[in-house]
Every structure is written in C-alpha cells, then in structure tokens.
N, C-alpha and C. Protein backbone atom coordinates (compact mmCIF):
# COMPACT_ATOMS: atom_id res chain seq x y z
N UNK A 1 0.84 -1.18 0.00
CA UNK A 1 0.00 0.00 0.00
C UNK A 1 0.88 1.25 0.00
N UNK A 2 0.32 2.02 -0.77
CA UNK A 2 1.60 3.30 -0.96
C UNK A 2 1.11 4.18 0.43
N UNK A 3 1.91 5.15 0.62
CA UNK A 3 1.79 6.51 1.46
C UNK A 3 2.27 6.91 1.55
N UNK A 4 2.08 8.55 1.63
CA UNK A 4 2.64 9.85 1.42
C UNK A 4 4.13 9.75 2.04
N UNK A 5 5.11 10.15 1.67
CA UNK A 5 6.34 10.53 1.93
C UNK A 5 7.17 11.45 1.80
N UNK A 6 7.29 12.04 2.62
CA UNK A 6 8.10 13.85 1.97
C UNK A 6 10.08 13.89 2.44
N UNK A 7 10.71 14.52 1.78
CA UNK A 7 11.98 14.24 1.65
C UNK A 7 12.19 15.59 2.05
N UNK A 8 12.87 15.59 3.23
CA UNK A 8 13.25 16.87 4.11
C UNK A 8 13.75 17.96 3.46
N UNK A 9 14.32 17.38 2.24
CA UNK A 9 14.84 18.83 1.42
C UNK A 9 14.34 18.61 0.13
N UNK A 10 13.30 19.20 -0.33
CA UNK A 10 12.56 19.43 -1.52
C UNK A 10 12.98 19.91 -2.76
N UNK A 11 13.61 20.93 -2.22
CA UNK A 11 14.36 21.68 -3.32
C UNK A 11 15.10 21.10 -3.85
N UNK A 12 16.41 20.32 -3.17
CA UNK A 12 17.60 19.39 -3.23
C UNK A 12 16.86 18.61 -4.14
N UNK A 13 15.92 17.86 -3.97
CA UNK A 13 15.20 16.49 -4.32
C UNK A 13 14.61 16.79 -6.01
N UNK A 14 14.04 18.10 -5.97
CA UNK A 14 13.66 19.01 -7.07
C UNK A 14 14.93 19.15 -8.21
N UNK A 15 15.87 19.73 -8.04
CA UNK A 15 17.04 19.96 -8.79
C UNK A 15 18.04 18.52 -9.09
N UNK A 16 17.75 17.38 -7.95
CA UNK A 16 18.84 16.41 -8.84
C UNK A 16 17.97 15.69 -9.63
N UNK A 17 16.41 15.75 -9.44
CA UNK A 17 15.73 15.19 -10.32
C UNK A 17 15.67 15.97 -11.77
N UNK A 18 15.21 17.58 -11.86
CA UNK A 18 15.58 18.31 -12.94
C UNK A 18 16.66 18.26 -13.42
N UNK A 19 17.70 18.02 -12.94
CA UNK A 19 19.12 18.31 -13.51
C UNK A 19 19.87 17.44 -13.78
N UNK A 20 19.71 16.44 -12.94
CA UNK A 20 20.39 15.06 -13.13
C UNK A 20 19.55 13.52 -13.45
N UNK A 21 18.65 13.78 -12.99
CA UNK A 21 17.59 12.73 -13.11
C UNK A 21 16.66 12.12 -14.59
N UNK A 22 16.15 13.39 -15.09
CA UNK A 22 15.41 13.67 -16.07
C UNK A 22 16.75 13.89 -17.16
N UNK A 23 17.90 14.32 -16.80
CA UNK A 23 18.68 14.82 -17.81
C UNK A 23 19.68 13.91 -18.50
N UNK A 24 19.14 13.06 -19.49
CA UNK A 24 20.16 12.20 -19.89
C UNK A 24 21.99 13.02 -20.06
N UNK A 25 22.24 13.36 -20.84
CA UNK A 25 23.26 14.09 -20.65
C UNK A 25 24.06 14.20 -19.59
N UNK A 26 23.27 14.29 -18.69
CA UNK A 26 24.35 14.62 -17.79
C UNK A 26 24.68 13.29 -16.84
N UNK A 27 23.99 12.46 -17.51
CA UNK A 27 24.53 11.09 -17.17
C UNK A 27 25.85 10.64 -17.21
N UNK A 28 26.54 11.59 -17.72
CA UNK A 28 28.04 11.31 -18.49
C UNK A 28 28.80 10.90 -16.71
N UNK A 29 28.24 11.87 -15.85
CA UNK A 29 29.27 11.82 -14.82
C UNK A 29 28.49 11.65 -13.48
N UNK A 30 28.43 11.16 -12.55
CA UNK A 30 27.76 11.09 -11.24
C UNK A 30 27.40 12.42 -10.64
N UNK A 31 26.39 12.06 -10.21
CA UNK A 31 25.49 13.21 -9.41
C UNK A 31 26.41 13.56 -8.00
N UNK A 32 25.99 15.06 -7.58
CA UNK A 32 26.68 15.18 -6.21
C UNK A 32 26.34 14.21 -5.31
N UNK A 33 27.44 14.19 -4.27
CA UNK A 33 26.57 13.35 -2.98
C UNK A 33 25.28 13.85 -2.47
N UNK A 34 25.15 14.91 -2.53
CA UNK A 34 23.50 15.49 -2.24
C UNK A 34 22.96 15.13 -3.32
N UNK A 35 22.42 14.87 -3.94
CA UNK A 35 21.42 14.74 -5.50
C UNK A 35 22.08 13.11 -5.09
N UNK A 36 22.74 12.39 -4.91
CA UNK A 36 22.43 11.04 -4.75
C UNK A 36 21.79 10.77 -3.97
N UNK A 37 21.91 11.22 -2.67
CA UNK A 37 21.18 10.92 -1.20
C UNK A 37 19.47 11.63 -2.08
N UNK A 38 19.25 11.98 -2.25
CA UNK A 38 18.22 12.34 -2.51
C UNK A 38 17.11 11.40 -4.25
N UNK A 39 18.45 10.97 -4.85
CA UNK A 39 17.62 10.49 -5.99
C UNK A 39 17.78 8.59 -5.18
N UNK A 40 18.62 7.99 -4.40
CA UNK A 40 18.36 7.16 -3.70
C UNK A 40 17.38 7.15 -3.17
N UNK A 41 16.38 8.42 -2.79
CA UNK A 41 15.33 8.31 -1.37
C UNK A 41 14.88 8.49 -2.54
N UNK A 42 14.20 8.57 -3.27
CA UNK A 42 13.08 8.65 -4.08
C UNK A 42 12.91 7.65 -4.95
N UNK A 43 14.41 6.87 -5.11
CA UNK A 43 14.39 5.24 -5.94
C UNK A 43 13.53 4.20 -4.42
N UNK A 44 13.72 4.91 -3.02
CA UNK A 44 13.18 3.56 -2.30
C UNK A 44 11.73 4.08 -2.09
N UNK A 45 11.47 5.57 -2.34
CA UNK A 45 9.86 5.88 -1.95
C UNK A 45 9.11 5.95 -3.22
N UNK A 46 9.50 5.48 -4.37
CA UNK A 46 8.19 5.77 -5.43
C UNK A 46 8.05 3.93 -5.95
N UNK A 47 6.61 3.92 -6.42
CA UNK A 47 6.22 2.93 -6.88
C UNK A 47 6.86 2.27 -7.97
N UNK A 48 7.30 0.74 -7.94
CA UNK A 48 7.76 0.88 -9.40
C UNK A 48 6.75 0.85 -10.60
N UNK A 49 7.45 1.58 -11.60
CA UNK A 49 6.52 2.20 -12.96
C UNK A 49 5.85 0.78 -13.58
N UNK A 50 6.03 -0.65 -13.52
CA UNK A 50 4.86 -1.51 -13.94
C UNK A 50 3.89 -1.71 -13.26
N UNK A 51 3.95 -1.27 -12.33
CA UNK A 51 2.79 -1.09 -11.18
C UNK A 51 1.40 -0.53 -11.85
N UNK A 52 1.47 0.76 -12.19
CA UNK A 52 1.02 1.44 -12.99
C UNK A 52 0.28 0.80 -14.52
N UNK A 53 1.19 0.60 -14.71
CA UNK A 53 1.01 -0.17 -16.45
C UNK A 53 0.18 -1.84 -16.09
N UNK A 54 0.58 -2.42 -15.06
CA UNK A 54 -0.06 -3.39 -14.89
C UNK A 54 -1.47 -3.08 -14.72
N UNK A 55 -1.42 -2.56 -14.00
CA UNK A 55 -2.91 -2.48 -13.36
C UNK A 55 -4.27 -1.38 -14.72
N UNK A 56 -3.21 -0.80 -15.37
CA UNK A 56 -3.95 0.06 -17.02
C UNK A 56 -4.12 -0.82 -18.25
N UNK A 57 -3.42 -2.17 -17.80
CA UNK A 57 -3.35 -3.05 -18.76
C UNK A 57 -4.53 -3.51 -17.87
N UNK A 58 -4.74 -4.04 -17.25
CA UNK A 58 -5.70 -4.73 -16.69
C UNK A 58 -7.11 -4.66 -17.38
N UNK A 59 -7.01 -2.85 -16.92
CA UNK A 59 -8.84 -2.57 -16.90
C UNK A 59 -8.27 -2.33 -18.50
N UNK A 60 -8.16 -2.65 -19.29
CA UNK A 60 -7.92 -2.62 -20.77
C UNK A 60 -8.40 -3.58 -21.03
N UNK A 61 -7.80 -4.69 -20.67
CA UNK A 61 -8.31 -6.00 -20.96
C UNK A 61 -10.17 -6.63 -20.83
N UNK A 62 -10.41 -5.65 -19.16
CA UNK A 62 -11.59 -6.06 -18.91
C UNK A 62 -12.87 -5.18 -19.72
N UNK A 63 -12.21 -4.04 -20.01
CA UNK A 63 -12.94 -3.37 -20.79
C UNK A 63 -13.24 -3.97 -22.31
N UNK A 64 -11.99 -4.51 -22.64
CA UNK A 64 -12.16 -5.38 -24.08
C UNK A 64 -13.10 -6.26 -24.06
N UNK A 65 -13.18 -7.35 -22.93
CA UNK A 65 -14.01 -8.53 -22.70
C UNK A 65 -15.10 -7.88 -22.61
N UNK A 66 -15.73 -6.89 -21.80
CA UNK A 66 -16.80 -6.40 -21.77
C UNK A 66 -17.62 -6.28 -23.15
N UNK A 67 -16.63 -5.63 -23.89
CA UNK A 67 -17.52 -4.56 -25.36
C UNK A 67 -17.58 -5.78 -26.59
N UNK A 68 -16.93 -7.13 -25.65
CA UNK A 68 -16.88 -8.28 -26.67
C UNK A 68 -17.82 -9.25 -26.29
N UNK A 69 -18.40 -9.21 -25.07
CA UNK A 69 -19.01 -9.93 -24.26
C UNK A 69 -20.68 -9.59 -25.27
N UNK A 70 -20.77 -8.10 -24.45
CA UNK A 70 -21.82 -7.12 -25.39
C UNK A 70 -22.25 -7.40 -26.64
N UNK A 71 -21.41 -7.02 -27.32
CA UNK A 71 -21.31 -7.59 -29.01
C UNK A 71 -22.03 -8.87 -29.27
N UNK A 72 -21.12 -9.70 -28.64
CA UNK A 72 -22.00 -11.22 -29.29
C UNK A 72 -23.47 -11.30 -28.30
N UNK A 73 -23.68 -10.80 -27.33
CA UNK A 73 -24.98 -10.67 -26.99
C UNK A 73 -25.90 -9.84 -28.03
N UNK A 74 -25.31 -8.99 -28.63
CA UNK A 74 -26.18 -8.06 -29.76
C UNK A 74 -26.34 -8.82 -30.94
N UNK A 75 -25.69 -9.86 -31.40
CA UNK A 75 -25.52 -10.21 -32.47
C UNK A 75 -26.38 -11.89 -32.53
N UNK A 76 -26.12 -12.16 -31.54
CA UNK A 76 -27.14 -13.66 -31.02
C UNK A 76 -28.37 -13.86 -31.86
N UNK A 77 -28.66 -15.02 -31.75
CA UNK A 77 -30.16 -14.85 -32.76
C UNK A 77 -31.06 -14.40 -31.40
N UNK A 78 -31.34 -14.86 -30.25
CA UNK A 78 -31.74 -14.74 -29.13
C UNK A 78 -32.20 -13.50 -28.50
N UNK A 79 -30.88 -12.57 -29.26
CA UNK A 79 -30.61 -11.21 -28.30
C UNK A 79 -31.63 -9.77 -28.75
C-alpha cells in the first residue's frame, strides 16, 4: 500500500531530479553526494513504474471482454 512521503529537502530532491535525473546528458558523470542521497530516497519511496502499467493493462483488458461480451450478446439470434 503506498503513502505519502516527503523528503526533508525538496528543493535538493527538485534539482537532482531536474538536472540530473530527467537529464540524460548529464549522465556522463555522477550526481553530487547530495542529489544522490536524494535520488536514492526517491528510488526507495516511489512505486515501481509496472505497477502502474499493470494495473492500465488490466482494466484494458476487462474493458475489451466487456464490449466483446456485449457484441455477441447483440448479435445472437436470441438477443
């Protein structure tokens, strides 16, 4: 179960993610020790990203079955 988590220095957390995080480029060379301590705490407090995709794949799927389910009920000699 997720929950809220805030990282004592925001700003810090803000800039190694803008600057180093998001910034391929500057991948060339390691982040400060501040912008590590900080992109570490946010690699152990955020969800991982299939989490997300799993669960959008999901209701994708059930939504498919649904409008297929539907369909051959419309199409039935019965229906």
């Amino acid at each position: 179960m997720w929950r809220e988590a805030r990282y004592s220095e925001p700003r810090v957390l803000r800039r190694a993610l803008y600057s180093w995080g998001f910034n391929k480029r500057a991948w060339e060379s390691e982040p400060s020790a501040e912008w590590q301590h900080a992109l570490d705490w946010m690699k152990r407090h955020s969800l991982p990203v299939s989490d997300g995709l799993q669960e959008h794949s999901n209701r994708l799927i059930e939504e498919s079955m649904q409008e297929w389910s539907r369909r051959s009920e419309d199409s039935s000699p019965n229906g």
